[in-house]
PDB file of N, CA and C in Angstrom:
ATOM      1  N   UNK A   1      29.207  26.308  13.487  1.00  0.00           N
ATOM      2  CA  UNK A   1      29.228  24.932  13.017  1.00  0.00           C
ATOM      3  C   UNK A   1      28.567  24.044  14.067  1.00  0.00           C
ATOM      4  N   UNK A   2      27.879  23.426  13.421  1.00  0.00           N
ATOM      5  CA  UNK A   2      26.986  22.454  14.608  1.00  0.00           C
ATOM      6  C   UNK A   2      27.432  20.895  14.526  1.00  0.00           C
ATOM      7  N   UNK A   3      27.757  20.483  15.694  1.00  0.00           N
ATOM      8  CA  UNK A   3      27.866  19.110  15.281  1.00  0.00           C
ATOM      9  C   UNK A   3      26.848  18.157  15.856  1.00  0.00           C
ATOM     10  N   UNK A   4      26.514  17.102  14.936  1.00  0.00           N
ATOM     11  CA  UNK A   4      25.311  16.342  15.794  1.00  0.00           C
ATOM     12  C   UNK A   4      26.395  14.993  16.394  1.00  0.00           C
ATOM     13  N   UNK A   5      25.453  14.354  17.172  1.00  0.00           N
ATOM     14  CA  UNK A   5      25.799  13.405  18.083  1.00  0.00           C
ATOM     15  C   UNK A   5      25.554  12.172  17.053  1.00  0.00           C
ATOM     16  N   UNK A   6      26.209  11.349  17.614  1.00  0.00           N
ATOM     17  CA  UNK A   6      26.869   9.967  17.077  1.00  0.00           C
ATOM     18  C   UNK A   6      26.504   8.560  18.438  1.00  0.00           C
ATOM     19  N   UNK A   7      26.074   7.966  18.067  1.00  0.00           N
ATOM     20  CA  UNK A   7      26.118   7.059  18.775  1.00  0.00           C
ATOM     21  C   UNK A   7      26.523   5.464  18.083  1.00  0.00           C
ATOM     22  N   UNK A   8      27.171   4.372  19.045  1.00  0.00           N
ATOM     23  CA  UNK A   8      27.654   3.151  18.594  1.00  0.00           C
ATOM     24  C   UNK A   8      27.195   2.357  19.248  1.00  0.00           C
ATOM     25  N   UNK A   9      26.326   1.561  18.349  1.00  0.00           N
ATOM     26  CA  UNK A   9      25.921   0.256  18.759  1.00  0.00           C
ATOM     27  C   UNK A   9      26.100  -1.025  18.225  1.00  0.00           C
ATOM     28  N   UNK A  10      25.893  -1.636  18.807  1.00  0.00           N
ATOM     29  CA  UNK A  10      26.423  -3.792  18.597  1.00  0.00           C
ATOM     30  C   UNK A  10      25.260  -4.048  18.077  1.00  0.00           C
ATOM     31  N   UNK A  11      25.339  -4.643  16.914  1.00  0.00           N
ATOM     32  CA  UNK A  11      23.993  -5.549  16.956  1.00  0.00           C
ATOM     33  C   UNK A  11      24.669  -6.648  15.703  1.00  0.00           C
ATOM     34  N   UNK A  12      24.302  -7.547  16.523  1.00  0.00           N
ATOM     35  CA  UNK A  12      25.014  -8.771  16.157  1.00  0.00           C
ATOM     36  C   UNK A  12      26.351  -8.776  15.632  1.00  0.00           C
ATOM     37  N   UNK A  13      26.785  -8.838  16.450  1.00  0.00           N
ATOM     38  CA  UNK A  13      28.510  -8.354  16.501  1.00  0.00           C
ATOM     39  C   UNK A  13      28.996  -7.368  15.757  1.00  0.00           C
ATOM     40  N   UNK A  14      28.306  -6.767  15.491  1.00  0.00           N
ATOM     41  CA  UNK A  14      29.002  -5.574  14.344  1.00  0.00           C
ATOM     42  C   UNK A  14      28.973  -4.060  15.128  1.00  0.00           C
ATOM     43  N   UNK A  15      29.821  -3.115  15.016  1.00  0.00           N
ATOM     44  CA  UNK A  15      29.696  -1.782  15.383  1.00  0.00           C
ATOM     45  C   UNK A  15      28.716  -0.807  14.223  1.00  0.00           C
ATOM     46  N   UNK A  16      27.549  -0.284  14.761  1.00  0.00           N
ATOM     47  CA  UNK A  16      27.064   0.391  13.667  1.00  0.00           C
ATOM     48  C   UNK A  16      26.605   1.810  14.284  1.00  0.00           C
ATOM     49  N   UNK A  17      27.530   2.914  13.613  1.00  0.00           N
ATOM     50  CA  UNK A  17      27.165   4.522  14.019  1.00  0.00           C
ATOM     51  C   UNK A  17      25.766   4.938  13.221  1.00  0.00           C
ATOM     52  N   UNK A  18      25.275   5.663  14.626  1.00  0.00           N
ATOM     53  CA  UNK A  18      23.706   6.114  14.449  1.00  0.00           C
ATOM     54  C   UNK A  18      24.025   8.106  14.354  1.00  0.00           C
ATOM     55  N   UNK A  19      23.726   8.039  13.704  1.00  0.00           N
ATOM     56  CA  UNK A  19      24.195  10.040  13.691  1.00  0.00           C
ATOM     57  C   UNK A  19      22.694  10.452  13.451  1.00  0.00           C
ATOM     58  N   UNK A  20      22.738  11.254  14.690  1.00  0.00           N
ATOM     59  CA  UNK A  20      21.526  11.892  15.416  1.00  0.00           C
ATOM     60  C   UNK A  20      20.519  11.306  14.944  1.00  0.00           C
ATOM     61  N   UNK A  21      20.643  10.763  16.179  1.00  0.00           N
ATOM     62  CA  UNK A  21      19.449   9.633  16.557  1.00  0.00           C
ATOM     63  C   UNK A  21      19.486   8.711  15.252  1.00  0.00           C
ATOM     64  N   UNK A  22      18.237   8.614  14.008  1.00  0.00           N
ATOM     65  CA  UNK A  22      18.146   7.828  13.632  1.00  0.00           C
ATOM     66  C   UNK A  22      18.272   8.680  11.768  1.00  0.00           C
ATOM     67  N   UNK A  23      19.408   9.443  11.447  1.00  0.00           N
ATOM     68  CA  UNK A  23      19.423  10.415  10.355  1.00  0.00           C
ATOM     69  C   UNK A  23      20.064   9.202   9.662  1.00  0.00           C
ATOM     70  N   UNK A  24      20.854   8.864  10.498  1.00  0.00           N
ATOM     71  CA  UNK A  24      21.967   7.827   9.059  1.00  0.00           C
ATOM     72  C   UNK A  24      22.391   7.074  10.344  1.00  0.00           C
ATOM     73  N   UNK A  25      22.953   5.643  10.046  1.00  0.00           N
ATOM     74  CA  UNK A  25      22.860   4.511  10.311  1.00  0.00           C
ATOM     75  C   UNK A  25      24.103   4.140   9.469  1.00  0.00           C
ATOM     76  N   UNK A  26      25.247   3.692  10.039  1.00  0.00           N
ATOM     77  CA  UNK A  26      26.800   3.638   8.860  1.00  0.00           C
ATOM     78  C   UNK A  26      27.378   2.241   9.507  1.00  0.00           C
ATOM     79  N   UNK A  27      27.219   0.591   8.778  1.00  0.00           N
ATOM     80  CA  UNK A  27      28.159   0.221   9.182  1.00  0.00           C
ATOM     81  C   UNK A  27      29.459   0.121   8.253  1.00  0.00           C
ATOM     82  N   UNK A  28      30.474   0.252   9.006  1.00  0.00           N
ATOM     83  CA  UNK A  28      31.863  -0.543   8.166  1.00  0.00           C
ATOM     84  C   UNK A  28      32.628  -1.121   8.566  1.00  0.00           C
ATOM     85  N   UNK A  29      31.728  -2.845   8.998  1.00  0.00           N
ATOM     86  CA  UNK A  29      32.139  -3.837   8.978  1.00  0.00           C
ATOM     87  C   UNK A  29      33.426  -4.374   7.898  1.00  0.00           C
ATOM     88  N   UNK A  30      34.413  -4.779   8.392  1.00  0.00           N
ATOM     89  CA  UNK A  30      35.266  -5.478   7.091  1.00  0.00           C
ATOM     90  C   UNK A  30      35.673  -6.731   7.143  1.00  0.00           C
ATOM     91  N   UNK A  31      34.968  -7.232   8.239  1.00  0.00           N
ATOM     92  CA  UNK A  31      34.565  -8.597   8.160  1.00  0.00           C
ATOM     93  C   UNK A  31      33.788  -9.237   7.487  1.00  0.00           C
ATOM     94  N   UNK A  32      33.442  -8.924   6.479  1.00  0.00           N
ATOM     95  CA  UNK A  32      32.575  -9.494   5.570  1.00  0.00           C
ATOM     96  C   UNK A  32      31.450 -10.202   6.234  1.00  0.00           C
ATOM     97  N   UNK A  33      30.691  -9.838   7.538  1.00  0.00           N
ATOM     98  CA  UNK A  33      29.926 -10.302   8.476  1.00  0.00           C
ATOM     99  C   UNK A  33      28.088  -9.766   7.729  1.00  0.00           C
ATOM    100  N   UNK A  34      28.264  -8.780   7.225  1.00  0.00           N
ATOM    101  CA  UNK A  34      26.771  -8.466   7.101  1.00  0.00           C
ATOM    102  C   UNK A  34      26.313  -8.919   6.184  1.00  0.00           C
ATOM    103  N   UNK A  35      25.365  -9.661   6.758  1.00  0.00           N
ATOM    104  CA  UNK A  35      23.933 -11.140   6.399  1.00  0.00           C
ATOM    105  C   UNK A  35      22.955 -10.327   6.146  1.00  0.00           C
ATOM    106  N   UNK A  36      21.869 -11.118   5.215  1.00  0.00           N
ATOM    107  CA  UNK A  36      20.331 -10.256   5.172  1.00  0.00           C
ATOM    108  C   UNK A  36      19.848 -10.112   6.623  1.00  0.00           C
ATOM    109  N   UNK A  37      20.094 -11.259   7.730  1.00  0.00           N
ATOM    110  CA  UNK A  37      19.535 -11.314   9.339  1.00  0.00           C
ATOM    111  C   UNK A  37      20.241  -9.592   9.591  1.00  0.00           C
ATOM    112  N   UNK A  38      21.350  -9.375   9.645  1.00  0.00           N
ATOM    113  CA  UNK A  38      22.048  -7.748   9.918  1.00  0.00           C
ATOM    114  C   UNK A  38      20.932  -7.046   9.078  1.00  0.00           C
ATOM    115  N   UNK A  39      20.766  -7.127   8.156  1.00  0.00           N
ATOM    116  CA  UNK A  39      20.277  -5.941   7.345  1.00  0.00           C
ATOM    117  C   UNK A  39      18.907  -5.868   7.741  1.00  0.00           C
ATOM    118  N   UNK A  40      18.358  -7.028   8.322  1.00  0.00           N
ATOM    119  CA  UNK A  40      16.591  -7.130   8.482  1.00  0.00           C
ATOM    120  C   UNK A  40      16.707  -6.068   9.930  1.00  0.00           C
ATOM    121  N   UNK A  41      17.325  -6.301  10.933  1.00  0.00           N
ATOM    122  CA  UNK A  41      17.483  -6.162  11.944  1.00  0.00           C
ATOM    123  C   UNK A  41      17.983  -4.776  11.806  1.00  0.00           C
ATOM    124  N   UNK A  42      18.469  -3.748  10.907  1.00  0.00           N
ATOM    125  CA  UNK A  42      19.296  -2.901  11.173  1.00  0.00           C
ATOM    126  C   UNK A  42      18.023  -2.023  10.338  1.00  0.00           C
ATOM    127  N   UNK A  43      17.022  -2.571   9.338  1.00  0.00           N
ATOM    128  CA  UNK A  43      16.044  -1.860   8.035  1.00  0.00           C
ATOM    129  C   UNK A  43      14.923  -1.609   9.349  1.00  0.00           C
ATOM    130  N   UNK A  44      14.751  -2.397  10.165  1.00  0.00           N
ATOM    131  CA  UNK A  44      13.596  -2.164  10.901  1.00  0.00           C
ATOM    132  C   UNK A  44      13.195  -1.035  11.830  1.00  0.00           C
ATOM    133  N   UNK A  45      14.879  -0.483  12.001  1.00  0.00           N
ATOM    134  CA  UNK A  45      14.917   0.519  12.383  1.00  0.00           C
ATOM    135  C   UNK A  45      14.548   1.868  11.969  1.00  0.00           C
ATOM    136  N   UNK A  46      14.330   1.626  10.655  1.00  0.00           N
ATOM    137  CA  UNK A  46      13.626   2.831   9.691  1.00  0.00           C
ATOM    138  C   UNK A  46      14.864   4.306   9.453  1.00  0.00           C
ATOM    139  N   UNK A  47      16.123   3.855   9.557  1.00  0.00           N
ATOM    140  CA  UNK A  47      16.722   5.483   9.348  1.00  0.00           C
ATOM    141  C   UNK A  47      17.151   5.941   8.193  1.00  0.00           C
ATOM    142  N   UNK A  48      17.217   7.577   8.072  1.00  0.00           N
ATOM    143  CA  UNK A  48      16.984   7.984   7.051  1.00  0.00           C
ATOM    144  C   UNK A  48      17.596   7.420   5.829  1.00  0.00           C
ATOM    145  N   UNK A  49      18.894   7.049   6.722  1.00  0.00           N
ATOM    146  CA  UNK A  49      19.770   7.032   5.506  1.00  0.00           C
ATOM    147  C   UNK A  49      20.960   5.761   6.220  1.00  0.00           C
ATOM    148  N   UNK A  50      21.097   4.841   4.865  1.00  0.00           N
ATOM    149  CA  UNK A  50      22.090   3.653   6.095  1.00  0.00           C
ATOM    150  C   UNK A  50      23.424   3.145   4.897  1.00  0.00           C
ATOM    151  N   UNK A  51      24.685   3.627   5.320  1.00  0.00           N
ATOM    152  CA  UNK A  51      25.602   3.471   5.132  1.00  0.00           C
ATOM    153  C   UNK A  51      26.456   1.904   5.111  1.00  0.00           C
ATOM    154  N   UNK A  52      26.934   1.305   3.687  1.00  0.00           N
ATOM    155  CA  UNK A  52      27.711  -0.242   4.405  1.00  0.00           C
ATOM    156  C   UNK A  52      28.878   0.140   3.539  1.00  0.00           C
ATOM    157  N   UNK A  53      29.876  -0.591   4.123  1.00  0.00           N
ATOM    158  CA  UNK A  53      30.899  -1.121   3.211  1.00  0.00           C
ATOM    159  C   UNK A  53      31.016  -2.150   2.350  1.00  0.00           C
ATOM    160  N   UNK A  54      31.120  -1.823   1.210  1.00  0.00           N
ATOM    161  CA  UNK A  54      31.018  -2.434  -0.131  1.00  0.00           C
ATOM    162  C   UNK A  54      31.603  -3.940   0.392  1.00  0.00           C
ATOM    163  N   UNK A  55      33.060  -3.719   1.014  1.00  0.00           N
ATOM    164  CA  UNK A  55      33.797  -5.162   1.000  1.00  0.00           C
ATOM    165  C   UNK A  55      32.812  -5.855   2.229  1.00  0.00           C
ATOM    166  N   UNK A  56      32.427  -5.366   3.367  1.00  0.00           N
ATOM    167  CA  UNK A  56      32.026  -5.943   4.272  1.00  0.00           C
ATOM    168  C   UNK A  56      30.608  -6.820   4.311  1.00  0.00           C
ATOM    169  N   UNK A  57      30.124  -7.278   2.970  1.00  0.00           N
ATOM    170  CA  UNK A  57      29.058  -7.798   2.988  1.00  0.00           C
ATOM    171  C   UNK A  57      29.398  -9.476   2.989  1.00  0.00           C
ATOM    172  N   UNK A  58      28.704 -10.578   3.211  1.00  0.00           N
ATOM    173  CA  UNK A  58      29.277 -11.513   3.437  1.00  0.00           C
ATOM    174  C   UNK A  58      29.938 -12.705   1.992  1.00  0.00           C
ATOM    175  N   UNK A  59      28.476 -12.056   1.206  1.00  0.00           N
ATOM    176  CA  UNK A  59      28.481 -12.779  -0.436  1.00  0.00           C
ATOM    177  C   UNK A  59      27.912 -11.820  -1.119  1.00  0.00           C
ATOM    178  N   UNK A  60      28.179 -12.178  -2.414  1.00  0.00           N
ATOM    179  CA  UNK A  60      27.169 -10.805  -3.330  1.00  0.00           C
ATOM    180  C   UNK A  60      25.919 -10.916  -3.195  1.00  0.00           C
ATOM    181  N   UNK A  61      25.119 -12.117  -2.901  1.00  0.00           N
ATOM    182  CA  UNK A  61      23.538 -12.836  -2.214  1.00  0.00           C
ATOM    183  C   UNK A  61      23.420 -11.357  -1.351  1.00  0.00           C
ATOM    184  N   UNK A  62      23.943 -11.212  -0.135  1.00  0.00           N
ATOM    185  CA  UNK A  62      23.628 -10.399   0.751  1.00  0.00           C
ATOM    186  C   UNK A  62      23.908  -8.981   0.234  1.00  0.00           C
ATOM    187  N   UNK A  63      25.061  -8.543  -0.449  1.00  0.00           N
ATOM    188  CA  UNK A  63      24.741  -6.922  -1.093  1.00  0.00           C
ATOM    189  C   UNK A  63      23.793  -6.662  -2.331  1.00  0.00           C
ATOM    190  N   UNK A  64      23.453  -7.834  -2.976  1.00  0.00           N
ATOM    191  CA  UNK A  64      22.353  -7.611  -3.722  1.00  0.00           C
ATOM    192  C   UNK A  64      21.121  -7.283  -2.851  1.00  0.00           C
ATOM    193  N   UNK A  65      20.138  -8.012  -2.241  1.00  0.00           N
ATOM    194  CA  UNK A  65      19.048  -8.147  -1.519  1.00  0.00           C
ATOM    195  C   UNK A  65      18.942  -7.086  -0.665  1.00  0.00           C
ATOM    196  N   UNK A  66      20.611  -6.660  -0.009  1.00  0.00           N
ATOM    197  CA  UNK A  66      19.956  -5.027   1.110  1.00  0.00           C
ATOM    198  C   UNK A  66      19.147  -3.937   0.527  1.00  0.00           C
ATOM    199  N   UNK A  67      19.306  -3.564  -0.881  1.00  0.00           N
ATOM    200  CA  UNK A  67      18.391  -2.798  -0.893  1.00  0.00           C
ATOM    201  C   UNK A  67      16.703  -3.177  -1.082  1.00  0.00           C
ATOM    202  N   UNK A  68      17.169  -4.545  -1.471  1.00  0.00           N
ATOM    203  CA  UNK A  68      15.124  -5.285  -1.580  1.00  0.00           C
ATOM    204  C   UNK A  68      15.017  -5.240  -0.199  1.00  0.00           C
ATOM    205  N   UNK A  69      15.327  -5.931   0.992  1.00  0.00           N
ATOM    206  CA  UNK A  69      15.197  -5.539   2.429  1.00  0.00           C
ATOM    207  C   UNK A  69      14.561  -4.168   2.847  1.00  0.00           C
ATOM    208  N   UNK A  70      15.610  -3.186   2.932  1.00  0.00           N
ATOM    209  CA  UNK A  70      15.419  -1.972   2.690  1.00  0.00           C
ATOM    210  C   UNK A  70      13.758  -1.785   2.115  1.00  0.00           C
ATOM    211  N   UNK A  71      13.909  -1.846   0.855  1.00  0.00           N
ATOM    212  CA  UNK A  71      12.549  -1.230   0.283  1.00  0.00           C
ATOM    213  C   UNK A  71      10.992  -2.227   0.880  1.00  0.00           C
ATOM    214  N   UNK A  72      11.358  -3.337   1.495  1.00  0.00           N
ATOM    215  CA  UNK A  72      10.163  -4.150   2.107  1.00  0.00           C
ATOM    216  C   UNK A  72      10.132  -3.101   3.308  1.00  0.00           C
ATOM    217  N   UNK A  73      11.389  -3.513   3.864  1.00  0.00           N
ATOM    218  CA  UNK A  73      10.838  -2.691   5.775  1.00  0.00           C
ATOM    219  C   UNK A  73      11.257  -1.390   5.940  1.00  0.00           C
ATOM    220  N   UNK A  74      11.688  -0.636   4.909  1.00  0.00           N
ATOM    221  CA  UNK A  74      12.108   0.875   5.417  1.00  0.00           C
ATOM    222  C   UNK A  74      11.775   1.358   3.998  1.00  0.00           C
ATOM    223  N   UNK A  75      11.155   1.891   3.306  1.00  0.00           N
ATOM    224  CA  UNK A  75      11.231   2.081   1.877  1.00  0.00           C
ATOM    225  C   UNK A  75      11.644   3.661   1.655  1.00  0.00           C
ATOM    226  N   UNK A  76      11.370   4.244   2.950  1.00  0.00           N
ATOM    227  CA  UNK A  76      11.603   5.933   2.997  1.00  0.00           C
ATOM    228  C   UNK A  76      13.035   6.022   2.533  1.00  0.00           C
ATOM    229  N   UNK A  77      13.888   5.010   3.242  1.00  0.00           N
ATOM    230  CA  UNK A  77      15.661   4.870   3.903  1.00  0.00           C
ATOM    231  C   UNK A  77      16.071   4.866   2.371  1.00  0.00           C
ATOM    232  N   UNK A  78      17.546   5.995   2.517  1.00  0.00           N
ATOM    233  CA  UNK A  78      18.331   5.731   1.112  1.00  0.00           C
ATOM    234  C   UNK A  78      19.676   4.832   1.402  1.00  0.00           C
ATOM    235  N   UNK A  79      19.636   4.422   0.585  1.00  0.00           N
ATOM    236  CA  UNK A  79      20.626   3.031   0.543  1.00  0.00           C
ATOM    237  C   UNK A  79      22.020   3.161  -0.021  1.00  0.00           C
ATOM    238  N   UNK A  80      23.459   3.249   0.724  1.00  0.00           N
ATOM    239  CA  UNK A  80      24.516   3.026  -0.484  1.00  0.00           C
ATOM    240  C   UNK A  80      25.716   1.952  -0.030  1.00  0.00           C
ATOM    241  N   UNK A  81      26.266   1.524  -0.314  1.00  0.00           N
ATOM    242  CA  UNK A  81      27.557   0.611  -0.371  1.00  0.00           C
ATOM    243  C   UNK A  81      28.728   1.647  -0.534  1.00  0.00           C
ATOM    244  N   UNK A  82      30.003   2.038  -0.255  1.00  0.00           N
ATOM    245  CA  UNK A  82      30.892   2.862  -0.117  1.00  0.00           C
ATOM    246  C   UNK A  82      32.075   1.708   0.077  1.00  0.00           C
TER     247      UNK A  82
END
């Protein structure tokens, strides 16, 4: 069994796990903190795959638009809300 590495980073106040290197990208904020500015800032990063929490978005404005974000600056990246 192999396990890959995990890393945690801040970016704009939020904790967001990077699993190996740049495979998936998971925040779960439940502060209802993540803005399109989070999502621009987090899409630019290009990873494969980027994980949010459904409740943690700030308005439905901002969980609508992450995946238009997404498909402007990362279009490879698969997108889900959980």
């Amino acid at each position: 069994m192999r396990t890959l590495p995990i890393e945690k980073e801040n970016i704009q106040g939020k904790e967001v796990l990077f699993v190996d290197s740049n495979a998936l990208a998971a925040c779960f904020d439940a502060n209802k903190g993540v803005d399109e500015a989070f999502v621009k800032e987090l899409a630019v990063r290009k990873p494969l795959r980027a994980v949010f929490r459904d409740a943690g978005f700030r308005d439905s404005a901002a969980k609508i638009n992450v995946e238009q974000i997404f498909k402007l600056l990362s279009p490879a990246t698969e997108v889900k809300c959980i």
